[in-house]
Protein backbone atom coordinates (compact mmCIF):
# COMPACT_ATOMS: atom_id res chain seq x y z
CA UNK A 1 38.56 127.98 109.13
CA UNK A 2 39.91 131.34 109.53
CA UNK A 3 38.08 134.20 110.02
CA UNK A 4 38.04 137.95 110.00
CA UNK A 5 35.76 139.19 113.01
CA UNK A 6 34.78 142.70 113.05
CA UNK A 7 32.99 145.31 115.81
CA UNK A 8 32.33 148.28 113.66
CA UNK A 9 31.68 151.55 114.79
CA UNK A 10 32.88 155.09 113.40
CA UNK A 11 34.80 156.28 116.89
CA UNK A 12 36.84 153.14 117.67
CA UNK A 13 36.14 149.79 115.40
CA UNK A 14 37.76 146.38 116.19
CA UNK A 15 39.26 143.59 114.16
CA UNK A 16 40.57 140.27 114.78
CA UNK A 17 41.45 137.39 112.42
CA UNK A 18 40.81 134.05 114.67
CA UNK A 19 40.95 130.83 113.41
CA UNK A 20 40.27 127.16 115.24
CA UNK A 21 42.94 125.18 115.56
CA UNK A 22 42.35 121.45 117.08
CA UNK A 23 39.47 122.55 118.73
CA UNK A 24 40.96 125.49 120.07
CA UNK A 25 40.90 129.15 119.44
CA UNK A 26 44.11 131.37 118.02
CA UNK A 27 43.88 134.97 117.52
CA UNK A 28 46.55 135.75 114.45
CA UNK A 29 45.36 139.71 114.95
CA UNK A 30 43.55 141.48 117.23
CA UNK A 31 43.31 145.30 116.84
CA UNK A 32 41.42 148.40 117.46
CA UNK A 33 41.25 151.86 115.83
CA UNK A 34 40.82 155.30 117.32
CA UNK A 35 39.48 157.05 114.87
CA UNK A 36 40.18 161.34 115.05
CA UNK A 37 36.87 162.61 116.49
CA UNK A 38 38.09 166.42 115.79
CA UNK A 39 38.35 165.02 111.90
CA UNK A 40 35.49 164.67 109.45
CA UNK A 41 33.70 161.25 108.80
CA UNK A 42 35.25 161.07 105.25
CA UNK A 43 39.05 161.38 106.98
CA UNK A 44 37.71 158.81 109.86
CA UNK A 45 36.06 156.22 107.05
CA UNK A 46 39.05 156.33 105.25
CA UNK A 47 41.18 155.30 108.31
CA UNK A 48 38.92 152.40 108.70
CA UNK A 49 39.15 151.23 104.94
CA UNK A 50 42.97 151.39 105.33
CA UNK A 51 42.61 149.84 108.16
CA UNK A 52 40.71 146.91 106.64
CA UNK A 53 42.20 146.62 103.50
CA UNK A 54 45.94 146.39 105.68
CA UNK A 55 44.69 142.93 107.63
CA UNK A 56 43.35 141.53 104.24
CA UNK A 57 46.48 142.29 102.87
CA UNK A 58 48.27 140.35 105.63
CA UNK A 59 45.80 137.38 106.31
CA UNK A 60 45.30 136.68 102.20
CA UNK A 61 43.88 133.14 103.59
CA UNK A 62 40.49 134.59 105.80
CA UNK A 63 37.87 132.00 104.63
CA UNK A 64 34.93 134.35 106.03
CA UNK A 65 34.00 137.44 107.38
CA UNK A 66 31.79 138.26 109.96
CA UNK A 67 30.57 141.29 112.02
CA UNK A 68 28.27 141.85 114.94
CA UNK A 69 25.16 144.04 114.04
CA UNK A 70 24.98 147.46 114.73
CA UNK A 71 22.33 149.16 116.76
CA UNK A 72 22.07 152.56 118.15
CA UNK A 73 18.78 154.51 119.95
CA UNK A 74 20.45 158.01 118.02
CA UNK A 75 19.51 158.78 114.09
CA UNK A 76 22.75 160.00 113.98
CA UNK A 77 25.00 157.34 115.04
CA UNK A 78 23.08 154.88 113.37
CA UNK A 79 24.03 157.16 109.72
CA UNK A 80 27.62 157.43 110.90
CA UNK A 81 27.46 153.09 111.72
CA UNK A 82 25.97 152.13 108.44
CA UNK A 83 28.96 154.41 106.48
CA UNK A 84 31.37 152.13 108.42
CA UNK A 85 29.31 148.90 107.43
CA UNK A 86 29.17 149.97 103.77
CA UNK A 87 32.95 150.61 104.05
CA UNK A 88 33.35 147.07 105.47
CA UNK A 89 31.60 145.65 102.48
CA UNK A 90 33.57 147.57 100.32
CA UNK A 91 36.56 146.70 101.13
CA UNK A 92 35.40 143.19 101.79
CA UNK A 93 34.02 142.69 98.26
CA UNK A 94 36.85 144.01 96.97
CA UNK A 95 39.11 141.16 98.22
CA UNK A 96 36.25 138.97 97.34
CA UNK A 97 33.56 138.12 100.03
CA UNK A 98 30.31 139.20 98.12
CA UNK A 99 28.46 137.61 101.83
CA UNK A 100 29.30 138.79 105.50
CA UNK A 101 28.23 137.02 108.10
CA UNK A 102 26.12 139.61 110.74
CA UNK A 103 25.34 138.29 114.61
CA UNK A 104 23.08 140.32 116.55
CA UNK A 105 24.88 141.13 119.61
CA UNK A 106 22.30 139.44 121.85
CA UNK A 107 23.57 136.22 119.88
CA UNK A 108 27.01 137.05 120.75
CA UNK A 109 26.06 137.47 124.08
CA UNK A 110 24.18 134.22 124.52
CA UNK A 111 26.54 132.20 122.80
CA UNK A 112 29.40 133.17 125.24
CA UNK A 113 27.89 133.84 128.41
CA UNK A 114 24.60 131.87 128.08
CA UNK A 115 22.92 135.27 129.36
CA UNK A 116 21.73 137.28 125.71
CA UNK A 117 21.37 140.54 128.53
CA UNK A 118 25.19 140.18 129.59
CA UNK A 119 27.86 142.75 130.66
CA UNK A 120 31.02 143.69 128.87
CA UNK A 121 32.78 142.63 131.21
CA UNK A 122 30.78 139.36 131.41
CA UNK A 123 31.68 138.53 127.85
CA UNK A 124 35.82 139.59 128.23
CA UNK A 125 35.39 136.96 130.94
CA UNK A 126 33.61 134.35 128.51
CA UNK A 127 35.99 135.02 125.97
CA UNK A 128 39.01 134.06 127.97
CA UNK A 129 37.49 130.63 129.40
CA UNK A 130 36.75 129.76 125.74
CA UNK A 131 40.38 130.98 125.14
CA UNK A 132 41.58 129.00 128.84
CA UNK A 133 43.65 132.66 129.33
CA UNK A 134 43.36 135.78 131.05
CA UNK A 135 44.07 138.34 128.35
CA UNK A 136 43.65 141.88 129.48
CA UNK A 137 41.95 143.65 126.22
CA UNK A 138 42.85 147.15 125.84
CA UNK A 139 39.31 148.04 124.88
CA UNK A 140 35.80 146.35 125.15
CA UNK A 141 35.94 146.40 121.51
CA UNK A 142 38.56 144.10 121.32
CA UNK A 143 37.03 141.51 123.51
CA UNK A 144 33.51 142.16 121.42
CA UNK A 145 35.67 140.76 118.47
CA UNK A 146 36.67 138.08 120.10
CA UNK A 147 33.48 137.07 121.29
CA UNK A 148 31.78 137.51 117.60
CA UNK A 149 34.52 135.19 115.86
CA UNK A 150 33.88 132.69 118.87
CA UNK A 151 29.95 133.39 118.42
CA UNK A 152 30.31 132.43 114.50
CA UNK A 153 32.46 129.19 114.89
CA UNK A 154 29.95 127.97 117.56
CA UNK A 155 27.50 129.20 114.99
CA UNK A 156 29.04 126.65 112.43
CA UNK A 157 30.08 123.85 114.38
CA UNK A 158 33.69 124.79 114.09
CA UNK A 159 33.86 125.15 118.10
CA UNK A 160 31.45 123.45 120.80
């Protein structure tokens, strides 16, 4: 099964394509975006859909998709998260997943770390003893990916 993990926000969104392989774990992509800040949301949403729509392009054979659910204390960023989610499904449905698989992060958490309450830097270190390496992720997006595709195969009995 190969998947297309995504940690969605409007300032710097993550992406990874991951896919079990003999019982073990292979990132094919793993990614991050920057978005412009200084630029408006339409300029920064597009970005993302490009963004997107470039990995489906290169990984035609992604099985399923699944993202971690957003959450935010601030009216405001929560408007500015669901754009990016409806983006997501846009893009998504487009290449044809009508259904995307959501995690809360709390389940990504638990799943990883055994500990739904745990640090970022908890789960980068969960990720890589499920992976049995010490990558160094260039953001804690990137290792929130990582942990949501691992989250969703232990989800579906594709990884113990």
């Amino acid at each position: 099964m190969k998947i297309l993990a995504m940690d969605l926000s409007l300032s710097s969104p993550a992406f990874g394509v991951l896919e079990v392989v003999e019982g073990e774990v292979v990132i094919h992509h793993l990614s991050h975006l920057k978005t412009n800040t200084k630029k408006s949301h339409g300029y920064r949403l597009l970005q993302i859909y490009n963004c997107i729509k470039k990995i489906y392009t290169e990984f035609p054979d992604i099985d399923e998709v699944v993202r971690e659910k957003g959450f935010s204390k601030f009216p405001s960023v929560t408007q500015a998260l669901f754009k990016v989610v409806g983006i997501s499904d846009i893009v998504s449905y487009s290449y044809g997943f009508e259904k995307i698989h959501e995690l809360a992060p709390t389940t990504v958490k638990k799943a990883i770390t055994g500990n739904g309450k745990a640090s970022k830097d908890d789960v980068a270190e969960g990720v890589n003893t499920y992976l049995g390496t010490n990558i160094k992720f260039k953001t804690d997006d990137e290792s929130d990916v990582v942990a949501v595709g691992i989250a969703h195969f232990k989800k579906k009995k594709v990884l113990v």
